[in-house]
N, C-alpha and C. Protein backbone atom coordinates (compact mmCIF):
# COMPACT_ATOMS: atom_id res chain seq x y z
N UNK A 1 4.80 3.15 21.20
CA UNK A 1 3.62 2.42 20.80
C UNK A 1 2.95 1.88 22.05
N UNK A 2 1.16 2.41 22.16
CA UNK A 2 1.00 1.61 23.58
C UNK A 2 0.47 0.13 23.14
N UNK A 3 0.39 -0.27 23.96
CA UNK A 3 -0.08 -1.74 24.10
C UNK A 3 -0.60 -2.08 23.64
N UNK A 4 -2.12 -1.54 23.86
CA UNK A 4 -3.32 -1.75 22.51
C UNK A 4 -3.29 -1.09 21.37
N UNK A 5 -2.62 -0.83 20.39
CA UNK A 5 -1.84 -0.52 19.83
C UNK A 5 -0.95 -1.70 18.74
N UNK A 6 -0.52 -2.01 19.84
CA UNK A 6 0.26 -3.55 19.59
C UNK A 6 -0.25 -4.44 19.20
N UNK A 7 -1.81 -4.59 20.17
CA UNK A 7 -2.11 -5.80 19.63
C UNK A 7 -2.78 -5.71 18.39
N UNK A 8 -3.54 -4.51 18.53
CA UNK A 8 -4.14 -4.04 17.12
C UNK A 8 -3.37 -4.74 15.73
N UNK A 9 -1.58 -4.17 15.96
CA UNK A 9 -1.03 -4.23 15.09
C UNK A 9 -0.84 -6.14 14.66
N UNK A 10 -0.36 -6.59 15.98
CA UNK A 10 -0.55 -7.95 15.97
C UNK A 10 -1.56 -9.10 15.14
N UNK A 11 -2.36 -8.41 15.46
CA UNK A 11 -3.97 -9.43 14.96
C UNK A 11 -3.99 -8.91 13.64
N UNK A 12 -3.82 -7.19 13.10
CA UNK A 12 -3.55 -7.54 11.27
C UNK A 12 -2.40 -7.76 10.75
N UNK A 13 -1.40 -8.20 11.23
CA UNK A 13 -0.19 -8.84 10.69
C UNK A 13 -0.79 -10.44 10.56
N UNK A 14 -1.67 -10.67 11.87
CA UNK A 14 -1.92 -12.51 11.72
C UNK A 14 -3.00 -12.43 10.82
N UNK A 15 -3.93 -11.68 10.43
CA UNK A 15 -5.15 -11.42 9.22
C UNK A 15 -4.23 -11.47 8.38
N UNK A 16 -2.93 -10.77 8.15
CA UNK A 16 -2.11 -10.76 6.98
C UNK A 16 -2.24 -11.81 6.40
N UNK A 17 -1.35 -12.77 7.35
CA UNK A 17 -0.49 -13.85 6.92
C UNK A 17 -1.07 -15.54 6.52
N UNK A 18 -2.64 -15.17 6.95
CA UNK A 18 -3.97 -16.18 6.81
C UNK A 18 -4.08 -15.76 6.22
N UNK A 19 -4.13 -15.12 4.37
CA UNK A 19 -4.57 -14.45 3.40
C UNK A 19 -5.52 -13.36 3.77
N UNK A 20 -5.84 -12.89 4.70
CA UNK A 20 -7.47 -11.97 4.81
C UNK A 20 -7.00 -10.26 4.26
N UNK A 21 -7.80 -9.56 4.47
CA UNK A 21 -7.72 -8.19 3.23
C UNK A 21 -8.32 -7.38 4.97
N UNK A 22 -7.41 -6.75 5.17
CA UNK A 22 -7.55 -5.42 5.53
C UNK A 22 -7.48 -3.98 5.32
N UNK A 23 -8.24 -3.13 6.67
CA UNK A 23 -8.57 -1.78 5.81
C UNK A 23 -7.88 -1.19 7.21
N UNK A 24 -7.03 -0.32 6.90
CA UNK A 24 -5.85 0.89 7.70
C UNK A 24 -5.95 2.16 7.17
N UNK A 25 -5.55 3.10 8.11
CA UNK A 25 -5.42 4.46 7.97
C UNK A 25 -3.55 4.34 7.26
N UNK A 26 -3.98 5.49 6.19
CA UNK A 26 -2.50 5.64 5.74
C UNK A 26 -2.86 7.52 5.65
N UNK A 27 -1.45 8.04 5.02
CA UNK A 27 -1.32 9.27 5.35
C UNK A 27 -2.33 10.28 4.89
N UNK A 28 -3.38 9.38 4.37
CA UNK A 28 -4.43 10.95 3.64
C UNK A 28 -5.56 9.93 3.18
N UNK A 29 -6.01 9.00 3.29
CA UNK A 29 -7.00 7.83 2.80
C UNK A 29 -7.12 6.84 3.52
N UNK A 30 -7.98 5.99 3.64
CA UNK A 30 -7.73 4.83 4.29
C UNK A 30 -7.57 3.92 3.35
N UNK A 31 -6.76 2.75 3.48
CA UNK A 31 -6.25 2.02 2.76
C UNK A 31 -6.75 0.32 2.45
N UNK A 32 -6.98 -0.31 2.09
CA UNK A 32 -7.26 -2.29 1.58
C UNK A 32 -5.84 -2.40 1.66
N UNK A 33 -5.14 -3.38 2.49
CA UNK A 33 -3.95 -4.01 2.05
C UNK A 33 -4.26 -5.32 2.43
N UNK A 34 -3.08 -6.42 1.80
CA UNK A 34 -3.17 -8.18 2.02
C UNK A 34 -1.75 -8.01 1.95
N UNK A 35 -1.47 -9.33 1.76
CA UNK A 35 -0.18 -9.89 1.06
C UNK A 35 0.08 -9.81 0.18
N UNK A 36 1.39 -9.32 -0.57
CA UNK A 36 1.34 -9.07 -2.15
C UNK A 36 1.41 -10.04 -2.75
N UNK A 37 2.26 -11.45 -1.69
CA UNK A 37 2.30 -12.66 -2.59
C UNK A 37 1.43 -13.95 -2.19
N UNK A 38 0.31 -13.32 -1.82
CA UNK A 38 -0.72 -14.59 -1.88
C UNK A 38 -1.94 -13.79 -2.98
N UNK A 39 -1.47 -14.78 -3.97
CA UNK A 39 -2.60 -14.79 -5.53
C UNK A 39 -4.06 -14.54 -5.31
N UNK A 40 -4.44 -15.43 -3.56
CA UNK A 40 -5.93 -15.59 -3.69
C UNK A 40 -6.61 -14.33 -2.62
N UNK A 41 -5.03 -13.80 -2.33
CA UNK A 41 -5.60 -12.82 -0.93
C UNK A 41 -6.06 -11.42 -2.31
N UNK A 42 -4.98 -10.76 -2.63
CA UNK A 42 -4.90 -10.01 -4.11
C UNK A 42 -6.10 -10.02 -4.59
N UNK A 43 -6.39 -11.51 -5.47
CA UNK A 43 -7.79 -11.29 -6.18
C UNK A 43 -9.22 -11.34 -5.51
N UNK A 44 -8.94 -11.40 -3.98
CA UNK A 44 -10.09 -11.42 -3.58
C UNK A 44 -10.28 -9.53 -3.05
N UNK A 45 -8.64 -9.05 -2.60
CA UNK A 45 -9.30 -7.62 -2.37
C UNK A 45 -9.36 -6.44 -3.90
N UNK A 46 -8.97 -7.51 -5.26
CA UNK A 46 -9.86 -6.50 -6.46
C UNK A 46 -10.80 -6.74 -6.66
N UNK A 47 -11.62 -8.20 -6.34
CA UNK A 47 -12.74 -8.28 -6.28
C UNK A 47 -13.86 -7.43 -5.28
N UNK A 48 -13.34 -6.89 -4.11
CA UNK A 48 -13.90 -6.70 -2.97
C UNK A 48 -14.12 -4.89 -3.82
N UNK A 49 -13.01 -4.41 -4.32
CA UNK A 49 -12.89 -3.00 -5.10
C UNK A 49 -13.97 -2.82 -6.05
N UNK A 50 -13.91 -4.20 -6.64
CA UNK A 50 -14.54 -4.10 -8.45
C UNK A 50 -13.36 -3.41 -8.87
N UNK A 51 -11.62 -3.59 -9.04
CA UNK A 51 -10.56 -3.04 -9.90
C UNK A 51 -10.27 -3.85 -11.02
N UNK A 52 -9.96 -3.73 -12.26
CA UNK A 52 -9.62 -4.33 -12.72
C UNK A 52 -8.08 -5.01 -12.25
N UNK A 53 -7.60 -6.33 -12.80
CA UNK A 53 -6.48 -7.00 -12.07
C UNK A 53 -5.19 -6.13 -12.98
N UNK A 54 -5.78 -6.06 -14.16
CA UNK A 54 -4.57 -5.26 -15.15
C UNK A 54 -4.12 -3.50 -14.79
N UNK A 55 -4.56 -3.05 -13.58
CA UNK A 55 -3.91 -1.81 -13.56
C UNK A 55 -2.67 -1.91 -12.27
N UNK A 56 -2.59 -2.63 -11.83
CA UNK A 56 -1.22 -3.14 -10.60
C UNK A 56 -1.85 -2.49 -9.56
N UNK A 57 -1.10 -2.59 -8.60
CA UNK A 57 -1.44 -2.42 -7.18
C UNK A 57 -0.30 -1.47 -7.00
N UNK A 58 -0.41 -0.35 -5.69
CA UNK A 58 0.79 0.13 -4.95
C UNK A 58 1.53 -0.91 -3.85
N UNK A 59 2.57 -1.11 -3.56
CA UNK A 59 3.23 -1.39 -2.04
C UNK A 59 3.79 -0.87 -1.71
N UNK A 60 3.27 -0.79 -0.23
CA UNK A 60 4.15 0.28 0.98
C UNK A 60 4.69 -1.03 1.81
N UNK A 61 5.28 0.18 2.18
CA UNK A 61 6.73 -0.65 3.12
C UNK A 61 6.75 0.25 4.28
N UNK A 62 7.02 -0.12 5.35
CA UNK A 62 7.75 0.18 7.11
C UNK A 62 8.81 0.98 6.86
N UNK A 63 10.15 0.33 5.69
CA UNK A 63 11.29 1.36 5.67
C UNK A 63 12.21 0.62 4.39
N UNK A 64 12.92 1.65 4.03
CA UNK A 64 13.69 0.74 2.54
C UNK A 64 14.32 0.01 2.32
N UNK A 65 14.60 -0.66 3.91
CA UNK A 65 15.16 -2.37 3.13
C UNK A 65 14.09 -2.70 2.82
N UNK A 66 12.51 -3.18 3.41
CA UNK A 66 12.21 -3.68 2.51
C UNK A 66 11.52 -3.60 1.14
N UNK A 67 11.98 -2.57 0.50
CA UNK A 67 11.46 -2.28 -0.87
C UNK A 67 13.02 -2.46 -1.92
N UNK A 68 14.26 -2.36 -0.85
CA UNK A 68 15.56 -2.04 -1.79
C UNK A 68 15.93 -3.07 -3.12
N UNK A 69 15.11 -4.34 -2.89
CA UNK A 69 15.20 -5.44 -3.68
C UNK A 69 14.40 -4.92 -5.16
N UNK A 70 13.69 -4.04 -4.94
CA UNK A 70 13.32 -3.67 -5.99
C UNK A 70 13.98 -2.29 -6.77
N UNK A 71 14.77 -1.85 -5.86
CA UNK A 71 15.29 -0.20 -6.96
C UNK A 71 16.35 -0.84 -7.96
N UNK A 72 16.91 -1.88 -8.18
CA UNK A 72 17.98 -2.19 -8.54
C UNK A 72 18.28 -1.67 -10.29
N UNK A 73 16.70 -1.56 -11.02
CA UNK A 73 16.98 -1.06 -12.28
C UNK A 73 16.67 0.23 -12.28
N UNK A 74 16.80 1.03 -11.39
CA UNK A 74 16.64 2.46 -11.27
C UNK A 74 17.96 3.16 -10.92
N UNK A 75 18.46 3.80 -12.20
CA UNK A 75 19.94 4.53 -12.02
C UNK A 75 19.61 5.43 -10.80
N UNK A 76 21.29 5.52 -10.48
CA UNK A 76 21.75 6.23 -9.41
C UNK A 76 21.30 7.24 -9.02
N UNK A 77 21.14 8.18 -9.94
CA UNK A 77 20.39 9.77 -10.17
C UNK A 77 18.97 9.51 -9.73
N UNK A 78 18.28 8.81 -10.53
CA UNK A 78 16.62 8.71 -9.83
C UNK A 78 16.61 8.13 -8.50
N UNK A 79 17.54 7.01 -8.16
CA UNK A 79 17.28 6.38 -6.93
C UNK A 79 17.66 7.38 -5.85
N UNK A 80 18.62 8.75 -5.96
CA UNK A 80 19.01 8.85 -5.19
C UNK A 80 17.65 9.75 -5.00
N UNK A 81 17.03 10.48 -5.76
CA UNK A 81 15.59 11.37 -5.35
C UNK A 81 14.53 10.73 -5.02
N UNK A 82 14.60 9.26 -5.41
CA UNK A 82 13.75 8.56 -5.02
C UNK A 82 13.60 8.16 -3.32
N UNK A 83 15.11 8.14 -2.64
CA UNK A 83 15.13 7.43 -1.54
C UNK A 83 15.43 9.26 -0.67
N UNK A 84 15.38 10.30 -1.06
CA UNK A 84 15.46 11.44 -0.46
C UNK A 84 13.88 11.81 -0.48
N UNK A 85 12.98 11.01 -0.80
CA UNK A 85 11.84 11.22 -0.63
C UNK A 85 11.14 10.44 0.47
N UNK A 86 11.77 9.88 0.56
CA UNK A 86 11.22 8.51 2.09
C UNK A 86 11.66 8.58 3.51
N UNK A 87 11.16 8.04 4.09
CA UNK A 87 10.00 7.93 4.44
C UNK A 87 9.29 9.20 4.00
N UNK A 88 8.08 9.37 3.52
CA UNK A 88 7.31 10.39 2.74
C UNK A 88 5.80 10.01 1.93
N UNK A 89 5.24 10.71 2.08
CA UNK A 89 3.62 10.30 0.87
C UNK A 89 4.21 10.63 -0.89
N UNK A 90 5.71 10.14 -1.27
CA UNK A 90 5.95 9.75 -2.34
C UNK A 90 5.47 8.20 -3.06
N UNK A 91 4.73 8.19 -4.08
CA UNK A 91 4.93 6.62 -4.62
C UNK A 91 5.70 6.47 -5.61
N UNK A 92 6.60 5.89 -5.79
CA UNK A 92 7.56 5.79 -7.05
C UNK A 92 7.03 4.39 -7.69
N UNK A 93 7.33 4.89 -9.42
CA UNK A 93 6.41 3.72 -10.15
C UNK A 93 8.33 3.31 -10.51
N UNK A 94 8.50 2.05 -10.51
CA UNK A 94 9.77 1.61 -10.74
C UNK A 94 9.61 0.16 -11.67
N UNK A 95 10.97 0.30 -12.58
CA UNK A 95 10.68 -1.47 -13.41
C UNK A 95 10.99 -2.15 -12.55
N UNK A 96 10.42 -3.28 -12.48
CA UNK A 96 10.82 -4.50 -11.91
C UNK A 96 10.81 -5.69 -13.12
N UNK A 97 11.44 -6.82 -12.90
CA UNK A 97 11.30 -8.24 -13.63
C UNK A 97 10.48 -9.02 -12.79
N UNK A 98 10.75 -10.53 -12.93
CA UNK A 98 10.25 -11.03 -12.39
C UNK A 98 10.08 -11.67 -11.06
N UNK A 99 11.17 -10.42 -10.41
CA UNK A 99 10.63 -10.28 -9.01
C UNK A 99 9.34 -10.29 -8.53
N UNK A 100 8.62 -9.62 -8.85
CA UNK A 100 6.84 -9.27 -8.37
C UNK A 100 6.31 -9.96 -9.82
N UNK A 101 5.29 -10.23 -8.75
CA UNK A 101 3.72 -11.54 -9.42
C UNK A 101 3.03 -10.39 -10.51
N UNK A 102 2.44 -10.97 -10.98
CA UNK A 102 1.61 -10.41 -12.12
C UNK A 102 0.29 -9.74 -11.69
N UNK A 103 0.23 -10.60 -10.66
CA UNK A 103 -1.35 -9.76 -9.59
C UNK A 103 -0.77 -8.34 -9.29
N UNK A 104 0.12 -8.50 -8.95
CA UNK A 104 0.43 -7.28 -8.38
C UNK A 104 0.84 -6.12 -9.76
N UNK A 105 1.98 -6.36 -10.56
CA UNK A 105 2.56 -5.29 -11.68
C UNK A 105 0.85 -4.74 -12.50
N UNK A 106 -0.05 -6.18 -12.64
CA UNK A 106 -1.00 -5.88 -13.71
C UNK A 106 -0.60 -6.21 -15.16
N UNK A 107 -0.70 -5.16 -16.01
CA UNK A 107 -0.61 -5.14 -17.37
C UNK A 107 1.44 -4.49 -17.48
N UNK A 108 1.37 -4.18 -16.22
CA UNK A 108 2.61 -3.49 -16.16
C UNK A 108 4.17 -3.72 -16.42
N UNK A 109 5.39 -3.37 -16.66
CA UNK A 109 6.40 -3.72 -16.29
C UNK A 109 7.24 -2.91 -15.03
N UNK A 110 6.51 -3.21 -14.42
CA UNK A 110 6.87 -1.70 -12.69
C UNK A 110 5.58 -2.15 -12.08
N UNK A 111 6.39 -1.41 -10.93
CA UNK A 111 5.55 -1.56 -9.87
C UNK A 111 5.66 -0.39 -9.08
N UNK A 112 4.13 0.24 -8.22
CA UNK A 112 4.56 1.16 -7.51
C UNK A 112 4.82 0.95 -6.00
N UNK A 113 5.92 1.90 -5.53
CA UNK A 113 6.08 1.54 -4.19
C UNK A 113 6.18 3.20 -3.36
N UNK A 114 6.06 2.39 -2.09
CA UNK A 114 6.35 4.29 -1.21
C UNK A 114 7.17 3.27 0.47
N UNK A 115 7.48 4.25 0.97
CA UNK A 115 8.06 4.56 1.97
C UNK A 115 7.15 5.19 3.30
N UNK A 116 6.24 4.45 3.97
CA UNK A 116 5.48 5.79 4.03
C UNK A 116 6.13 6.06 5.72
N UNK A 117 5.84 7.44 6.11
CA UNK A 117 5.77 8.36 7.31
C UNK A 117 4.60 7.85 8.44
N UNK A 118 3.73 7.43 7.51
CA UNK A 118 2.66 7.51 8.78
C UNK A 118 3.03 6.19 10.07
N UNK A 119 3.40 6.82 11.09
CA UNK A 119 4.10 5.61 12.31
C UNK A 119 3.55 4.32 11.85
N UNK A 120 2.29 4.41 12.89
CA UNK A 120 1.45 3.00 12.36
C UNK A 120 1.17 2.16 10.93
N UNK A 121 1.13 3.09 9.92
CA UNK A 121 1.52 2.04 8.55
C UNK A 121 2.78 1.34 8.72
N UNK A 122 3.74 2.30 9.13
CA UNK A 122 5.42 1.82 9.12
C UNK A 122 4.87 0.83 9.98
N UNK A 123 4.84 0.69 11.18
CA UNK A 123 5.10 -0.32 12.03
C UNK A 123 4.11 -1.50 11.55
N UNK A 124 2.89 -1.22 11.33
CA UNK A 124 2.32 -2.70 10.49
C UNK A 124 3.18 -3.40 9.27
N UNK A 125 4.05 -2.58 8.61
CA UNK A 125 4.59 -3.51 7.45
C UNK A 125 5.92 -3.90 8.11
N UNK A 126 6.81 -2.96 9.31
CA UNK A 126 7.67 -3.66 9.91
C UNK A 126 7.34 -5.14 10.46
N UNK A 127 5.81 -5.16 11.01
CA UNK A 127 5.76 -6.06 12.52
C UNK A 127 5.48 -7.04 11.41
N UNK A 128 4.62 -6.99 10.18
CA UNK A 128 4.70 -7.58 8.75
C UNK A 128 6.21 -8.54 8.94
N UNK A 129 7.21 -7.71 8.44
CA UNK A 129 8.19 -8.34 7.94
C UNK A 129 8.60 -7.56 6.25
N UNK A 130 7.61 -7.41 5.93
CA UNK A 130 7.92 -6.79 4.54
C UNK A 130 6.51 -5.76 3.37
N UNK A 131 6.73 -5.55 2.42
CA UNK A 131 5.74 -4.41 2.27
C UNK A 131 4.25 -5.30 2.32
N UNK A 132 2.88 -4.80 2.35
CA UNK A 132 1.73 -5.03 1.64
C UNK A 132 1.18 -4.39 0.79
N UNK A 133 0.51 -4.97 -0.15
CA UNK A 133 -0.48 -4.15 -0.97
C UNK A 133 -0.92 -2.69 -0.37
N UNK A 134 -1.42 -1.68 -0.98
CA UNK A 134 -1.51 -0.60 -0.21
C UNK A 134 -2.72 0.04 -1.69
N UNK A 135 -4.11 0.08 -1.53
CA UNK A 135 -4.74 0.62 -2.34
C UNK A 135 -6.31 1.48 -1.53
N UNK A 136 -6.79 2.61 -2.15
CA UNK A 136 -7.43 3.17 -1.43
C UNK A 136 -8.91 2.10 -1.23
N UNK A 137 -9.67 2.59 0.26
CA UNK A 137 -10.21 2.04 0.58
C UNK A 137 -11.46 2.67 0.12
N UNK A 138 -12.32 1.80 -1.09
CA UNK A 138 -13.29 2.24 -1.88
C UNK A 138 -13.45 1.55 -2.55
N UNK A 139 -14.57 1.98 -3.06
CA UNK A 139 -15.38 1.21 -4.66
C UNK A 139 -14.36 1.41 -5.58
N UNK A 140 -14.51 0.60 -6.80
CA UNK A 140 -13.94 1.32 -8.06
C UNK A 140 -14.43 2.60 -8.48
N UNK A 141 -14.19 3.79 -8.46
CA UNK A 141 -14.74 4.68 -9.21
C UNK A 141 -15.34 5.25 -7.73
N UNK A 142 -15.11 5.56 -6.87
CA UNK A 142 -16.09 6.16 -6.03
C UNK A 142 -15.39 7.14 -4.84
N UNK A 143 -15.37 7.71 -4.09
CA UNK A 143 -14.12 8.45 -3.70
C UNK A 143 -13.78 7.64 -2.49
N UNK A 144 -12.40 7.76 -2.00
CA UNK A 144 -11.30 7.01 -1.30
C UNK A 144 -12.41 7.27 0.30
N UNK A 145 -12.02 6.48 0.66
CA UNK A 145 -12.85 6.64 2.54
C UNK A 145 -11.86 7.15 3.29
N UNK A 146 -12.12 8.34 4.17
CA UNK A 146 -11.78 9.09 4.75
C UNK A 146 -11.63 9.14 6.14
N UNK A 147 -12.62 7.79 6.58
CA UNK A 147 -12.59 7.55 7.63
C UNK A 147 -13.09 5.91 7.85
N UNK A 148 -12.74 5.28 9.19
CA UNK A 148 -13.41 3.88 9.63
C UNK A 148 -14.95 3.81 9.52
N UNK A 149 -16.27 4.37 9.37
CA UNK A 149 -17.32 4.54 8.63
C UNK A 149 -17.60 4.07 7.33
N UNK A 150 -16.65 5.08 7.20
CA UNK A 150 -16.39 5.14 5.64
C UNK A 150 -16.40 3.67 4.88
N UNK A 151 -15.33 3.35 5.17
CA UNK A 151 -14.79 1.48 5.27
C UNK A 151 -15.76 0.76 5.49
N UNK A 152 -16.98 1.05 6.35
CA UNK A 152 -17.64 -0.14 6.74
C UNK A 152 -18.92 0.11 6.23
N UNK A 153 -19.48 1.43 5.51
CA UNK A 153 -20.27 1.55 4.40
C UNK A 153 -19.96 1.05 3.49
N UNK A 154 -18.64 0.99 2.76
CA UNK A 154 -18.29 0.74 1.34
C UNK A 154 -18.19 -0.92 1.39
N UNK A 155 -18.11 -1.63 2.15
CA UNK A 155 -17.55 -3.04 2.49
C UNK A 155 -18.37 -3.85 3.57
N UNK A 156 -19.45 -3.46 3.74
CA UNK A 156 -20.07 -3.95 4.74
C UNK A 156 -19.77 -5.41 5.44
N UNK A 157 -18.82 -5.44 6.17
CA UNK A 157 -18.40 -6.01 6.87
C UNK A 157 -17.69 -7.66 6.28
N UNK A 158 -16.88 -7.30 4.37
CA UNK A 158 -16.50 -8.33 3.88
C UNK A 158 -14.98 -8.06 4.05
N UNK A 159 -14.68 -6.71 5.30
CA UNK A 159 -12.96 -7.04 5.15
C UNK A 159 -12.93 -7.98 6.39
N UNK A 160 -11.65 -8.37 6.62
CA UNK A 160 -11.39 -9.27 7.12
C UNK A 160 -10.82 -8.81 8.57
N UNK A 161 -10.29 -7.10 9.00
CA UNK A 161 -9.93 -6.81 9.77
C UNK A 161 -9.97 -5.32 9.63
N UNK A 162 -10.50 -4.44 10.42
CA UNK A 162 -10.37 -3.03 10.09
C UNK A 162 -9.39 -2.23 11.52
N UNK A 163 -7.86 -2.17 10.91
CA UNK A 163 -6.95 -1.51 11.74
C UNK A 163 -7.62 -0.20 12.32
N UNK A 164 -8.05 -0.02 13.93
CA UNK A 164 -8.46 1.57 14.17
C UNK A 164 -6.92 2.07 14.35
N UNK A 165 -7.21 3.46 14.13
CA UNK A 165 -6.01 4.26 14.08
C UNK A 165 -6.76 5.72 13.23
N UNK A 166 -6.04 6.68 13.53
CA UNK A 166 -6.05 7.79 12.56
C UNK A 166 -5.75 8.21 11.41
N UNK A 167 -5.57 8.92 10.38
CA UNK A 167 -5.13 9.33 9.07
C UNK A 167 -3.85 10.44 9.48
N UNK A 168 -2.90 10.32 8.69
CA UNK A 168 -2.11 11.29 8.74
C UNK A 168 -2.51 12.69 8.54
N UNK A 169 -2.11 13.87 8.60
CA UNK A 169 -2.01 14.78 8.12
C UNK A 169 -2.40 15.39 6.54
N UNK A 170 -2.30 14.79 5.69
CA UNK A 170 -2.40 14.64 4.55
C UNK A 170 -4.09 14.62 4.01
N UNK A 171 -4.59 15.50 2.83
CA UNK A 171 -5.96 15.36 2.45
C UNK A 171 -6.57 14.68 1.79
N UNK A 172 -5.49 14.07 1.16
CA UNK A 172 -5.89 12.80 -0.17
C UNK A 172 -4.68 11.94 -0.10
N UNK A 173 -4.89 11.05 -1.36
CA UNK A 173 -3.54 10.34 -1.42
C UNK A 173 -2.63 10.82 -1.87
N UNK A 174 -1.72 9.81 -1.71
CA UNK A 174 -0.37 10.29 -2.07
C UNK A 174 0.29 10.31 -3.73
N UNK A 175 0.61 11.18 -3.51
CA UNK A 175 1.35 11.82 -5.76
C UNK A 175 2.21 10.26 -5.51
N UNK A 176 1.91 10.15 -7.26
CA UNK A 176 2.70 8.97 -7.47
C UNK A 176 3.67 9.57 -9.04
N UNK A 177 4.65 8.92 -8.50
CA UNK A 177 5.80 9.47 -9.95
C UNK A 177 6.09 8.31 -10.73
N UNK A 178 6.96 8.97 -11.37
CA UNK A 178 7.97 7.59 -12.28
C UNK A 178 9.16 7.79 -11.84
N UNK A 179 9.60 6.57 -11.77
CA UNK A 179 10.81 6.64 -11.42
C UNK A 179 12.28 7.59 -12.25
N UNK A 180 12.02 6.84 -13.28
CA UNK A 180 12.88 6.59 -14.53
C UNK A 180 12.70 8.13 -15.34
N UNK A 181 11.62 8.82 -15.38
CA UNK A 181 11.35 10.25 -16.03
C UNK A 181 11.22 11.13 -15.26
N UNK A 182 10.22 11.03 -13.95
CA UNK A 182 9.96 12.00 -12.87
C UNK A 182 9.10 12.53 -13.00
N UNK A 183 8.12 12.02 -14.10
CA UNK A 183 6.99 12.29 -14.15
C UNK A 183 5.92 12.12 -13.29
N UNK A 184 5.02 13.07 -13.16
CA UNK A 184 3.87 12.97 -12.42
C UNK A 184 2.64 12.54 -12.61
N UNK A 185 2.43 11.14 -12.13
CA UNK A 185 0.87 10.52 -12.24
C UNK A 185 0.05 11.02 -11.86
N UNK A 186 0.10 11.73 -10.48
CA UNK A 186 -1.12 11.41 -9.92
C UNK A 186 -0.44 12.32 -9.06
N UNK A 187 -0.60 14.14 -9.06
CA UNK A 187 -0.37 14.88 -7.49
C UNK A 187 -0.86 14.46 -6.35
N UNK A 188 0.17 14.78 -5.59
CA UNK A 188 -0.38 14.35 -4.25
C UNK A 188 -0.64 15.54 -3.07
């Protein structure tokens, strides 16, 4: 990691942790993340979307400790395809209780999470400490931004920090499953 780089990463970990809503490159979209557990950071980046609050949010994570607090109601068999998918552009939709806030599940009983590959996501939710919100960077209804442009057409200058960096490899977002069936939401 070079330097500037670092600090990049630095200054949206401290946007993090002051509630503010940033926009990052993840493996195929650019991404809105905050804190999952500040209520007012959350409803200010579904407001910033136009999402409704009842469809949940994704969280990505750096690496699977910090998501492991959540596989715990996911038998052995799924967890083990689940965690042979990570680091990876997998999202696994998993139950949770009342571990995770209601901002975050939605209308839901689960929550989705991933593991992701792309260095720089990993290392922002490492230098984090633990996962953030992770949702595409766009309108409601409008297609995902593809690039830092992109971001600053759709948001004219109401995020709070826009991580430069590149997009992974990847052309879109990432397929999201179920945990528990293996069903497919959303190819990736």
């Amino acid at each position: 990691m070079t330097a500037l780089n670092r600090l990049h990463l630095e200054r949206a970990v401290r946007v993090l942790r002051a509630g503010g809503v940033i926009a990052y490159p993840t493996e195929g979209v650019w991404g809105l993340g905050c804190d999952p557990f500040n209520a007012g950071a959350v409803a200010r980046l579904l407001r910033l979307k136009g999402r409704s609050p009842g469809k949940g949010l994704i969280l990505v994570a750096g690496d699977v400790a910090q998501v492991r607090p959540l596989l715990g109601r996911v038998p052995l068999a799924q967890r083990a395809e689940l965690l042979g998918s990570w680091p990876g552009p997998v999202t696994w939709i998993v139950p949770v209780g009342d571990e995770m806030p209601r901002w975050i599940t939605g209308k839901h009983a689960s929550v989705a999470i991933r593991v992701s590959n792309h260095l720089q996501l990993a290392s922002l939710c490492l230098l984090f400490g633990g996962p953030i919100v992770s949702t595409s960077a766009n309108l409601h209804g409008r297609p995902a931004a593809r690039s830092a442009l992109a971001v600053r057409r759709y948001f004219r200058g109401a995020i709070d920090y826009l991580l430069p960096g590149e997009l992974g490899g990847r052309r879109g977002a990432t397929a999201i499953r179920e945990a528990l069936s293996g069903r497919i939401v959303r190819p990736g």
